[in-house]
Protein backbone atom coordinates (compact mmCIF):
# COMPACT_ATOMS: atom_id res chain seq x y z
CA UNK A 1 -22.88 117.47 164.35
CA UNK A 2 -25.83 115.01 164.90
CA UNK A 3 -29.13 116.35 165.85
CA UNK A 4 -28.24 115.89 169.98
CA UNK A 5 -25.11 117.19 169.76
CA UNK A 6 -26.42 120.60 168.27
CA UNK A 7 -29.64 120.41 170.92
CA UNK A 8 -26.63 120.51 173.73
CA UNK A 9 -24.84 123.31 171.72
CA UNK A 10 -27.62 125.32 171.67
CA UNK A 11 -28.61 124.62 175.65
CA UNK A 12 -25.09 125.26 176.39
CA UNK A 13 -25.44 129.06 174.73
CA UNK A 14 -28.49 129.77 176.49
CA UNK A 15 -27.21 128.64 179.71
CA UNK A 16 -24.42 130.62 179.50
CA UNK A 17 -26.47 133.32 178.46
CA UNK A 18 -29.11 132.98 181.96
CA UNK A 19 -25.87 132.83 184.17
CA UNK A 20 -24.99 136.47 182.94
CA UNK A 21 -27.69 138.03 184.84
CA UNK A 22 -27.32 135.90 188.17
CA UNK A 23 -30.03 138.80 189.86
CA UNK A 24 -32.58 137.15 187.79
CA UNK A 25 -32.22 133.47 188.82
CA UNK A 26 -32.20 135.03 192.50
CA UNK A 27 -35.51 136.73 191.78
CA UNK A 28 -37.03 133.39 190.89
CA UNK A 29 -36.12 131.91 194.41
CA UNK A 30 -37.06 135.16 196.82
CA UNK A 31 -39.64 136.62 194.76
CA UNK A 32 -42.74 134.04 195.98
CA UNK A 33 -42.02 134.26 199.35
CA UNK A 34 -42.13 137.80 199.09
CA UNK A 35 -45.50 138.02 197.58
CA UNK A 36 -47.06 135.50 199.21
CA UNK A 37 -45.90 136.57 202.24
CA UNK A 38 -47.16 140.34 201.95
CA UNK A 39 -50.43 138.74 200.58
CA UNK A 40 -50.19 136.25 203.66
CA UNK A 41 -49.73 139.98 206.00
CA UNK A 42 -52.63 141.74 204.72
CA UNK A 43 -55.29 138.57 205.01
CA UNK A 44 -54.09 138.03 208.43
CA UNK A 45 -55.86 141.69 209.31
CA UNK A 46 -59.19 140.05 207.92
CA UNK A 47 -58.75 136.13 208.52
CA UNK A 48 -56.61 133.35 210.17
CA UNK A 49 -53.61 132.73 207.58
CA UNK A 50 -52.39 129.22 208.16
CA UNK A 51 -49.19 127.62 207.09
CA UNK A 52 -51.44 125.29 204.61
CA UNK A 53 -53.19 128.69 203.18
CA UNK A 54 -49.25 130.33 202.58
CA UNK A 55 -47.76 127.70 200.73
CA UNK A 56 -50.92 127.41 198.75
CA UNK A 57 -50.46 130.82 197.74
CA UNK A 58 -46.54 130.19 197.38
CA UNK A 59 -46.96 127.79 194.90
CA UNK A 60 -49.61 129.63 192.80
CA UNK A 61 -47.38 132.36 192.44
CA UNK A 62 -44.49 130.23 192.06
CA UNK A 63 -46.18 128.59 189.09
CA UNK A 64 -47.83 131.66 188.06
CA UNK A 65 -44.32 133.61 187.46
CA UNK A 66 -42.66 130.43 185.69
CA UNK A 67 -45.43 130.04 183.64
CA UNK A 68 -45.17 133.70 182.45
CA UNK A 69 -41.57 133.07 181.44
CA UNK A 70 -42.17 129.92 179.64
CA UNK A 71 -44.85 131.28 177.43
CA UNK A 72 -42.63 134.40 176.37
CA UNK A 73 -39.46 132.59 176.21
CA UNK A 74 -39.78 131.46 172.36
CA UNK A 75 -41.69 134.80 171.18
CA UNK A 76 -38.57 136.53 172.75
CA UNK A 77 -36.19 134.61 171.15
CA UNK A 78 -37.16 134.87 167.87
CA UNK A 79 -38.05 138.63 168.62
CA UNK A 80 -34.49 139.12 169.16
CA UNK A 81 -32.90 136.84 166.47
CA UNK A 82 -35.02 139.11 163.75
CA UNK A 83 -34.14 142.31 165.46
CA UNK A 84 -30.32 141.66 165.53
CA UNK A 85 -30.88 140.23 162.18
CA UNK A 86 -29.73 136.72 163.09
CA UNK A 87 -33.38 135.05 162.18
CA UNK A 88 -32.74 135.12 158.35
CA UNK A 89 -29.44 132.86 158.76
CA UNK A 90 -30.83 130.38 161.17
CA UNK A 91 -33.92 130.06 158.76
CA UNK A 92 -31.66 129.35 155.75
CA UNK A 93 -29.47 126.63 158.13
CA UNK A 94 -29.96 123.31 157.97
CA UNK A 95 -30.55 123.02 161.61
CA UNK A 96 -34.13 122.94 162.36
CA UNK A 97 -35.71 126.18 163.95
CA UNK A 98 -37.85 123.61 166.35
CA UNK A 99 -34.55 121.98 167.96
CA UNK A 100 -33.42 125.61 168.93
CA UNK A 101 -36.68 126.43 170.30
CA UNK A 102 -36.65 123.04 172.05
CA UNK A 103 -33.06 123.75 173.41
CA UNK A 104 -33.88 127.79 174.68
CA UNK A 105 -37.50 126.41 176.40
CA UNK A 106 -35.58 123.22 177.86
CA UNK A 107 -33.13 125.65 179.52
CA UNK A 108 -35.54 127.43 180.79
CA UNK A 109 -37.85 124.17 181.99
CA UNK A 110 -34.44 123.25 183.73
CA UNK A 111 -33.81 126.75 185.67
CA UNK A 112 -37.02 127.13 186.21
CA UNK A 113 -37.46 123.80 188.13
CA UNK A 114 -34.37 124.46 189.91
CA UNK A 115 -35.20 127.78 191.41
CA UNK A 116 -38.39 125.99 192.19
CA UNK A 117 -36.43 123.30 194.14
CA UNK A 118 -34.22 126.00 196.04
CA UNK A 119 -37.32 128.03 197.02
CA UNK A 120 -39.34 125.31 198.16
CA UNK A 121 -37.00 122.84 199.78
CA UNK A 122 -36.81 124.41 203.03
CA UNK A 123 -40.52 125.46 203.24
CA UNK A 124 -41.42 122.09 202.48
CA UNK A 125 -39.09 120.35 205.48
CA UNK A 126 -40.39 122.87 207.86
CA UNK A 127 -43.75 122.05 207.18
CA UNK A 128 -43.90 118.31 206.90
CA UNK A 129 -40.41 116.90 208.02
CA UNK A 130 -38.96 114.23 205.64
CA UNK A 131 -41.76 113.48 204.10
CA UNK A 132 -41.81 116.99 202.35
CA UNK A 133 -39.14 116.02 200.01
CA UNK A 134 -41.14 113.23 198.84
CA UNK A 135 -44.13 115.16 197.96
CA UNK A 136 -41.74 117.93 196.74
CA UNK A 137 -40.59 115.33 194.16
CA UNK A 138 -44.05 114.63 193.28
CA UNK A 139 -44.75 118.23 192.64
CA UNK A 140 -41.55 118.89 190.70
CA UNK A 141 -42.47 116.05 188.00
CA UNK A 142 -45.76 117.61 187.59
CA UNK A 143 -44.43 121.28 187.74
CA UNK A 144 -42.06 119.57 184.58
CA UNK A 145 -45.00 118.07 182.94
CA UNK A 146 -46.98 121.33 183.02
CA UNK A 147 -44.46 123.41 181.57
CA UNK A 148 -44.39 120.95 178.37
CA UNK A 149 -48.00 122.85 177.33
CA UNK A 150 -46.58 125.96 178.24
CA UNK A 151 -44.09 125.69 175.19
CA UNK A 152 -47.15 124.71 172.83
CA UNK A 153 -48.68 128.57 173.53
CA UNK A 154 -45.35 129.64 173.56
CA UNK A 155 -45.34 128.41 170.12
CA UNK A 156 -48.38 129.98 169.47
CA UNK A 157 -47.70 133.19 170.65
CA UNK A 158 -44.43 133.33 168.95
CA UNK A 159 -46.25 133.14 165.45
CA UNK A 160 -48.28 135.95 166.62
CA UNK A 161 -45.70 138.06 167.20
CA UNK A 162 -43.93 137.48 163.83
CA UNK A 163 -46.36 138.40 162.59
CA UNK A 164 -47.46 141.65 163.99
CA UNK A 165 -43.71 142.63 164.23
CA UNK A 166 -43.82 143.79 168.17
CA UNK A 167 -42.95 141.56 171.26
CA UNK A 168 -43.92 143.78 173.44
CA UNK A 169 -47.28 144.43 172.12
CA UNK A 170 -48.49 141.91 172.15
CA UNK A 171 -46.90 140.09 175.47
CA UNK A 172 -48.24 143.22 177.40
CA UNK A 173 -51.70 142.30 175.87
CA UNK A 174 -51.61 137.93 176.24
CA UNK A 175 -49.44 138.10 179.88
CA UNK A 176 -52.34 139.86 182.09
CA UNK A 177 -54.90 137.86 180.35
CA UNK A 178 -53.81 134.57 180.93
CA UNK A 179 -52.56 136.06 184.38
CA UNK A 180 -56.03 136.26 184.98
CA UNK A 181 -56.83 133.33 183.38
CA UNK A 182 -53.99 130.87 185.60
CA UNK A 183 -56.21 130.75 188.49
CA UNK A 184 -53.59 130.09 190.58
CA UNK A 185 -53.35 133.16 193.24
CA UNK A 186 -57.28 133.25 193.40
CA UNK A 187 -60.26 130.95 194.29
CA UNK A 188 -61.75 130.26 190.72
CA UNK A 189 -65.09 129.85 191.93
CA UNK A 190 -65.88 133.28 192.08
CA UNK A 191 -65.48 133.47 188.87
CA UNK A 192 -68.57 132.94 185.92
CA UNK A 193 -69.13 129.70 185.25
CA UNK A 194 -67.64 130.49 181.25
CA UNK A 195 -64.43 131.76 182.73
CA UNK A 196 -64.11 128.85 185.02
CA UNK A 197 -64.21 126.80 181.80
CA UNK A 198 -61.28 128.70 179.95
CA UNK A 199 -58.98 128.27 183.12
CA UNK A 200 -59.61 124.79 183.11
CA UNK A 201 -58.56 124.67 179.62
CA UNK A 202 -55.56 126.06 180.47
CA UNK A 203 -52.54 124.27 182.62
CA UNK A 204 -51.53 126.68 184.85
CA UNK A 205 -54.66 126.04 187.09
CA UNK A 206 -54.34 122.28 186.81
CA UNK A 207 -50.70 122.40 187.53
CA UNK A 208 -51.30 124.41 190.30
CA UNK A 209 -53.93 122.98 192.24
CA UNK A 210 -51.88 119.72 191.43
CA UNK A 211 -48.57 120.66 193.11
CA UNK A 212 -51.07 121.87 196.13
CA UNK A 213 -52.45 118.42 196.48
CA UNK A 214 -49.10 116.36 195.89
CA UNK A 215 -47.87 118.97 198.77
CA UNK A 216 -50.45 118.08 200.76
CA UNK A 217 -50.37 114.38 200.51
CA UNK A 218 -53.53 114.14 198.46
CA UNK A 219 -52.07 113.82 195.02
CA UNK A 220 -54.61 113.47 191.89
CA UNK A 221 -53.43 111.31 189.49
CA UNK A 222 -56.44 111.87 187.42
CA UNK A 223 -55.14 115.60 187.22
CA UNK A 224 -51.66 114.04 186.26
CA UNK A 225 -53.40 112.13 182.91
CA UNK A 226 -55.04 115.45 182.73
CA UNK A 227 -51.34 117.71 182.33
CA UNK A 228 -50.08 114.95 179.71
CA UNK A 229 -53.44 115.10 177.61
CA UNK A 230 -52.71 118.89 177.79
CA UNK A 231 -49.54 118.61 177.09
CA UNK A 232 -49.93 116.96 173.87
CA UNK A 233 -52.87 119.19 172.69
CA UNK A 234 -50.78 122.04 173.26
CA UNK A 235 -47.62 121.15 171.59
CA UNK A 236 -49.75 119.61 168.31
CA UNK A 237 -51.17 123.07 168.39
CA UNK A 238 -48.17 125.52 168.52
CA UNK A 239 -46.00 122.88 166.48
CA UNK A 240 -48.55 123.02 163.38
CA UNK A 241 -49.13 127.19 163.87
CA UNK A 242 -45.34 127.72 163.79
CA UNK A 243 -44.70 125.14 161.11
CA UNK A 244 -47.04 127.43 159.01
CA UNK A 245 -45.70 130.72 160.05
CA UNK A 246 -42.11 129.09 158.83
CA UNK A 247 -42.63 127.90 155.50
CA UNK A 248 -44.16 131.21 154.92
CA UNK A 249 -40.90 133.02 156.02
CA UNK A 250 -38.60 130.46 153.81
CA UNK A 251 -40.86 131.03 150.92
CA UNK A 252 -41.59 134.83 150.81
CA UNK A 253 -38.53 135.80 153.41
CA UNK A 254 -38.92 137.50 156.57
């Protein structure tokens, strides 16, 4: 089986895997309406909440919870391979440990854009007639380009975990930092000028405040270059950190 062939295999498992727990993929569409809209219900006590201000918020959250799932999608893979005691064949296979990553994250990438789609589809029509669909394509291809970088620290994280043994030590520790560092559910200039910095190096903000822009008509293509530059840098990154962390494991074993 050529190198495509298994990629599709491996997609194929993974979907079939996602459509087993249909309550999650329904969480994905309702879940940023509800929490922008109870944050939307408790400024309106202190300010004027506008239809621009809620889908602001919508997509930060939106971007915000896909984002958390793309970053702990490879850690939890692999997490669960050596638990179940799978990792140790799939190391000594001759199919390459980065095509199953690539085929579990582009799964993901592909749900996640789709309960994107579903959630926004109608907000966007009711808010800007036609047109919305049109900037809601916009904002989808940069939502896809976003979550490219996503994978890179996904990557990244995933050696960590190997090598400290415990998933869930150290995603409870990483997923409220970079929570807080996303700056997409907040206005980042209240923030210290040296935080403000570290969300901009990250591309949850940028793909954020992109989407916002596109939504609004006022797309940044700057921004765009921006997500692909990221994009890159991030991948180079977790690629070279996880090619390390596996020729350790296929030299001394796991």
């Amino acid at each position: 089986m050529g190198k495509i062939g298994v990629l599709l295999a491996v997609m194929a498992n993974e979907l079939k895997i996602i459509s087993r727990e249909p309550g999650g993929l329904a969480l994905l569409v309702i879940l940023p309406y509800f929490i922008a809209g109870s944050m939307a219900f408790i400024a309106s006590f202190f300010v004027k909440v506008t239809s621009s201000v809620f889908i602001r918020q919508f997509i930060g959250f939106e971007v915000l919870m896909l984002s958390m799932i793309m970053v702990q999608t490879g850690s939890r893979f692999l997490w669960e391979e050596r638990r179940g005691g799978r990792l140790e064949f799939l190391l000594a296979s001759p199919t390459s440990m980065y095509l199953i990553l690539l085929g579990t994250s582009l799964v993901m990438i592909i749900v996640n854009i789709g309960a994107f789609t579903i959630a926004s589809l109608p907000l966007f029509y009711m808010e800007y007639g036609l047109i919305g669909a049109l900037r809601l394509a916009l904002a989808l291809l940069t939502l896809f380009i976003g979550l490219f970088p996503l994978y890179g620290i996904g990557l990244l994280i995933a050696g960590l975990v190997m090598r400290l043994n415990d998933a869930d030590a150290v995603n409870n520790v990483i997923t409220p930092i970079l929570t807080i560092l996303s700056g997409t559910t907040y206005p980042v200039y209240v923030l210290p000028w040296w935080v403000r910095g570290l969300v901009y190096a990250l591309p949850m903000y940028i793909t954020f405040y992109s989407m916002y822009l596109e939504s609004i008509g006022q797309a940044s293509y700057m921004l765009i270059i921006y997500l692909i530059t990221a994009t890159i840098i991030y991948l180079l990154f977790g690629m070279t950190s996880y090619a390390k962390l596996e020729r350790g494991f296929r030299n001394r074993g796991i």
